[in-house]
C-alpha atoms as a PDB file:
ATOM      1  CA  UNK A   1     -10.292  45.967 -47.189  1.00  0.00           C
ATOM      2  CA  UNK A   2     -10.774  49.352 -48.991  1.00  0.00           C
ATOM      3  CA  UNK A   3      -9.274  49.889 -51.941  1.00  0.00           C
ATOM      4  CA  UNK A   4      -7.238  52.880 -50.391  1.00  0.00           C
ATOM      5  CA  UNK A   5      -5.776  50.804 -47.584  1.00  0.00           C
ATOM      6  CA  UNK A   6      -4.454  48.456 -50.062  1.00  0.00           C
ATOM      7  CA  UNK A   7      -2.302  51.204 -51.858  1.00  0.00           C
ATOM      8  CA  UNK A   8       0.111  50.983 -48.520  1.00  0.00           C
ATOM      9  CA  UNK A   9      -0.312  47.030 -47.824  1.00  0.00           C
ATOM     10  CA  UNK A  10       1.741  44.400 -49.480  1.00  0.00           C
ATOM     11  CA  UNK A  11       0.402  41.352 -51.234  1.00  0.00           C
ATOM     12  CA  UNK A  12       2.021  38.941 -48.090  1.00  0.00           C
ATOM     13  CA  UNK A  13       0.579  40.957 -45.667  1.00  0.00           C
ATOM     14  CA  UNK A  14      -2.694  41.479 -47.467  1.00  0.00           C
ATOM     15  CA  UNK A  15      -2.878  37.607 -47.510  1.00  0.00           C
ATOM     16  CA  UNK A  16      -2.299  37.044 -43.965  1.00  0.00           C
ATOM     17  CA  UNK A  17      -4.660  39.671 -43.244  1.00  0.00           C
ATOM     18  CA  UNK A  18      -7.678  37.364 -45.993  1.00  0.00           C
ATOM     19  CA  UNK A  19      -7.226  34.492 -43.350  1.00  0.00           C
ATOM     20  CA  UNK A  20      -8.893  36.577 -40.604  1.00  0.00           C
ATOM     21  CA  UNK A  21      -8.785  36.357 -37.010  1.00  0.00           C
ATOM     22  CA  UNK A  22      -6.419  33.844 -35.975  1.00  0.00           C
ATOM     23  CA  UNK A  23      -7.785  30.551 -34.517  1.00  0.00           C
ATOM     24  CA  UNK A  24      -7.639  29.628 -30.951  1.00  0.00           C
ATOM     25  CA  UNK A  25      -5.027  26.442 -30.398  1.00  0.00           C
ATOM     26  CA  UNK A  26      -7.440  24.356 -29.582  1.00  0.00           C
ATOM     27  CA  UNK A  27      -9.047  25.128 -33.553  1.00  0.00           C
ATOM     28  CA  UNK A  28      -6.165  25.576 -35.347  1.00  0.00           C
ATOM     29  CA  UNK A  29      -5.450  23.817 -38.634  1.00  0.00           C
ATOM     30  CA  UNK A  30      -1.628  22.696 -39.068  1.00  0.00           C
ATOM     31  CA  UNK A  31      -1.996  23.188 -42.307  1.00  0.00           C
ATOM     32  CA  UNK A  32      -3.339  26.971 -42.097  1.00  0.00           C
ATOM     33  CA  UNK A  33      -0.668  27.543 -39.512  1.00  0.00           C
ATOM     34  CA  UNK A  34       2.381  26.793 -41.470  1.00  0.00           C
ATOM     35  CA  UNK A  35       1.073  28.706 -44.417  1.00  0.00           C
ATOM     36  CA  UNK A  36       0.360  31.783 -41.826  1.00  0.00           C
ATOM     37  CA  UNK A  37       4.174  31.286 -40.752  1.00  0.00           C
ATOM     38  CA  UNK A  38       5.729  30.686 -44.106  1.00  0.00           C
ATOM     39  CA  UNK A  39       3.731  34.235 -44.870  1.00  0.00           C
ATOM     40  CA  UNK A  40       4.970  35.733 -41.751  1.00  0.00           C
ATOM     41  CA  UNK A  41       8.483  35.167 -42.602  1.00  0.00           C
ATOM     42  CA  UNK A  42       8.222  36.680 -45.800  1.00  0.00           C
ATOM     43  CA  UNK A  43       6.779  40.112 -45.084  1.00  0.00           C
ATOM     44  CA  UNK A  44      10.492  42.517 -44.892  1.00  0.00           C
ATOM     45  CA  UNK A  45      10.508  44.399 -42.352  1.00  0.00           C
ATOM     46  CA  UNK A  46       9.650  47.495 -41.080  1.00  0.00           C
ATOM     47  CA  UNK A  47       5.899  47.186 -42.272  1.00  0.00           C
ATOM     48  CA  UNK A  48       3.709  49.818 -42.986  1.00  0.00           C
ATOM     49  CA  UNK A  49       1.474  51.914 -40.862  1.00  0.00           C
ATOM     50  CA  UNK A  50      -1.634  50.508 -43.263  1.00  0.00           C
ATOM     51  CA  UNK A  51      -0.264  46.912 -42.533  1.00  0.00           C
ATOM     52  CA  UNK A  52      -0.090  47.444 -38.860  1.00  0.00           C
ATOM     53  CA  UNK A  53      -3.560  48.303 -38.949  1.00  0.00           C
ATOM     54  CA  UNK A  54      -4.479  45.379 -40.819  1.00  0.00           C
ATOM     55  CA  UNK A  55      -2.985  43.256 -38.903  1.00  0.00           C
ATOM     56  CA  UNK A  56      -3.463  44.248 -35.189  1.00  0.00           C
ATOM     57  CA  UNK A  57      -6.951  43.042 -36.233  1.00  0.00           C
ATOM     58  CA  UNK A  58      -6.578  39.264 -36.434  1.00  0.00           C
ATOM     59  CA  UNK A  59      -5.664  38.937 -32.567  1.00  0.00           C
ATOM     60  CA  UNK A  60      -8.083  36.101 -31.533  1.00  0.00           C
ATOM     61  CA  UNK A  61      -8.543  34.594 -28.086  1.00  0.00           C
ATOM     62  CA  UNK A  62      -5.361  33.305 -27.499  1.00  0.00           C
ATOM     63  CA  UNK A  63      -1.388  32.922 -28.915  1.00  0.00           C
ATOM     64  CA  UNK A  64      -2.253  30.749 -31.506  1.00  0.00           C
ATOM     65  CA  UNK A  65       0.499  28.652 -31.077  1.00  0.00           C
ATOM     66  CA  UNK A  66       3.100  31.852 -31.038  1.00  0.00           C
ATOM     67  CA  UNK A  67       1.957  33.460 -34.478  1.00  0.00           C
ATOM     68  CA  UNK A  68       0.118  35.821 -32.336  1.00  0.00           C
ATOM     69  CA  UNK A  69       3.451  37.467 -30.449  1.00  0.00           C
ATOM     70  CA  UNK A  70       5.414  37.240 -33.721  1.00  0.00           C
ATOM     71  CA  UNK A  71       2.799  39.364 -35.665  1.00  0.00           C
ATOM     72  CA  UNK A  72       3.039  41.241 -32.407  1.00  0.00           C
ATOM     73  CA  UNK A  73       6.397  41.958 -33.271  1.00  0.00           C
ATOM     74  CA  UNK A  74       5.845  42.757 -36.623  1.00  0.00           C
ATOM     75  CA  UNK A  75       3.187  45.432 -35.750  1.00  0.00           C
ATOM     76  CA  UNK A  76       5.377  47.062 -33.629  1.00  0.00           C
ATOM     77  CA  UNK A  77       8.130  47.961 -36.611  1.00  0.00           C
ATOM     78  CA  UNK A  78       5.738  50.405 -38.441  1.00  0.00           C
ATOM     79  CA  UNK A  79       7.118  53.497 -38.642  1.00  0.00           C
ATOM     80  CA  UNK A  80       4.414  55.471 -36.815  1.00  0.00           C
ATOM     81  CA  UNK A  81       3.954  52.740 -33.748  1.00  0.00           C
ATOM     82  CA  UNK A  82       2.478  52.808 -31.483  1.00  0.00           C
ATOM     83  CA  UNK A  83      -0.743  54.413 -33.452  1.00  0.00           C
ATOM     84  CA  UNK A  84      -3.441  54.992 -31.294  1.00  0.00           C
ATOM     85  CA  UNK A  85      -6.197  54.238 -33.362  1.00  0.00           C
ATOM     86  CA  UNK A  86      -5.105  50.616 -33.229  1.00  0.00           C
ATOM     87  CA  UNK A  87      -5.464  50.248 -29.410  1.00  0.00           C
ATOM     88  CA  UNK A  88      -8.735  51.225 -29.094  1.00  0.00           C
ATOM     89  CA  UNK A  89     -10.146  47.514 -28.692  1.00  0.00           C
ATOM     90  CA  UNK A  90      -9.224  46.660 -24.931  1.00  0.00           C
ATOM     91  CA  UNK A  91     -11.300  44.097 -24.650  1.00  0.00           C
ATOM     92  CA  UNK A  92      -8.762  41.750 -27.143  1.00  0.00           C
ATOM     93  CA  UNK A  93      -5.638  40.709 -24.396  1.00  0.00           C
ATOM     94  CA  UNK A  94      -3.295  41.590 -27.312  1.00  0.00           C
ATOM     95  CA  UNK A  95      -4.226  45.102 -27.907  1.00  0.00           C
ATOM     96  CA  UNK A  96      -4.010  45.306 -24.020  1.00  0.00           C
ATOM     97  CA  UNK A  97      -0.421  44.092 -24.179  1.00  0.00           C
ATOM     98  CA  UNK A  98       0.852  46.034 -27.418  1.00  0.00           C
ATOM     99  CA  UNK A  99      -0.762  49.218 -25.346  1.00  0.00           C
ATOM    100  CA  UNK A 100       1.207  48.077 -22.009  1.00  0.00           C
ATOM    101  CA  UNK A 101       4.709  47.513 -24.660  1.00  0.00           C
ATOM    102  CA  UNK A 102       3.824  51.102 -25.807  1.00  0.00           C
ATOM    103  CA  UNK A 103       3.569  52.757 -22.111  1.00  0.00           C
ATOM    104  CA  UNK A 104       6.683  50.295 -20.903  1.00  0.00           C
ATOM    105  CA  UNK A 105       8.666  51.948 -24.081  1.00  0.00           C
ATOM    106  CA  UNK A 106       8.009  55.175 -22.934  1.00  0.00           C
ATOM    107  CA  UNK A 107       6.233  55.932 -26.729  1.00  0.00           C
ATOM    108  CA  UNK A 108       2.729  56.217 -24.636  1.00  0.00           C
ATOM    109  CA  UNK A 109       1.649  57.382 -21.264  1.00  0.00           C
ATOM    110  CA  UNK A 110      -1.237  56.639 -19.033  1.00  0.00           C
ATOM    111  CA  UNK A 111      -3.195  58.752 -17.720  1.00  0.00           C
ATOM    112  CA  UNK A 112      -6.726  58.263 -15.780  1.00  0.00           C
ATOM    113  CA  UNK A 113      -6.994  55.270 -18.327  1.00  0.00           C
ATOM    114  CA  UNK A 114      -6.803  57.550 -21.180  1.00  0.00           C
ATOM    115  CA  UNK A 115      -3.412  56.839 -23.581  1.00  0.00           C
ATOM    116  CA  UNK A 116      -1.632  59.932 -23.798  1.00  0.00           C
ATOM    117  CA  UNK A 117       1.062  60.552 -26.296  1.00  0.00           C
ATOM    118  CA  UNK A 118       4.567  61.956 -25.415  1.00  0.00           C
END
């Protein structure tokens, strides 16, 4: 992470954030999950917008057991959510569905495929 990103992100979320892209279910670790949720329940809410852009990275390839809607969740309370810059990776099914939230909300709008803000 650069050094200027970590001015905004706190030392929870900068942990969960040195484990990476979360494992599929059929990888994970029990071990490595509860210490991802034990972090996850620490981190006081709203985050950051910094944070949310640390974290809408470690989407992997499927729920990971939950963790992956949860952080979800947590994304979503950053004060400048939905930020665009963050959905740009449609190929991941979570950035797809944190987009879709977004439109649903009424915070974004679609238009020819292009996100649009109000």
């Amino acid at each position: 992470m650069k050094d200027s990103i970590l001015k905004n992100i706190r030392p929870e979320v900068q942990r969960i954030a040195e484990f990476g892209t979360f494992p599929s279910e059929e990888k994970a670790n029990i071990e490595h999950l509860e210490h991802l949720e034990a972090l996850y329940h620490s981190v006081e809410r709203p985050i950051s917008d910094d944070e949310a852009a640390e974290l809408v990275k470690l989407f992997g390839t499927d729920g990971c057991f939950g963790l992956a809607s949860s952080i979800m969740h947590l994304i979503e309370t950053a004060p400048s959510w939905p930020i665009k810059k963050c959905l740009a990776d449609l190929s991941n099914p979570w950035i797809v569905e944190l987009q879709n939230r977004a439109i649903r909300g009424g915070f974004l709008k679609e238009n020819q495929g292009i996100l649009n803000e109000h």
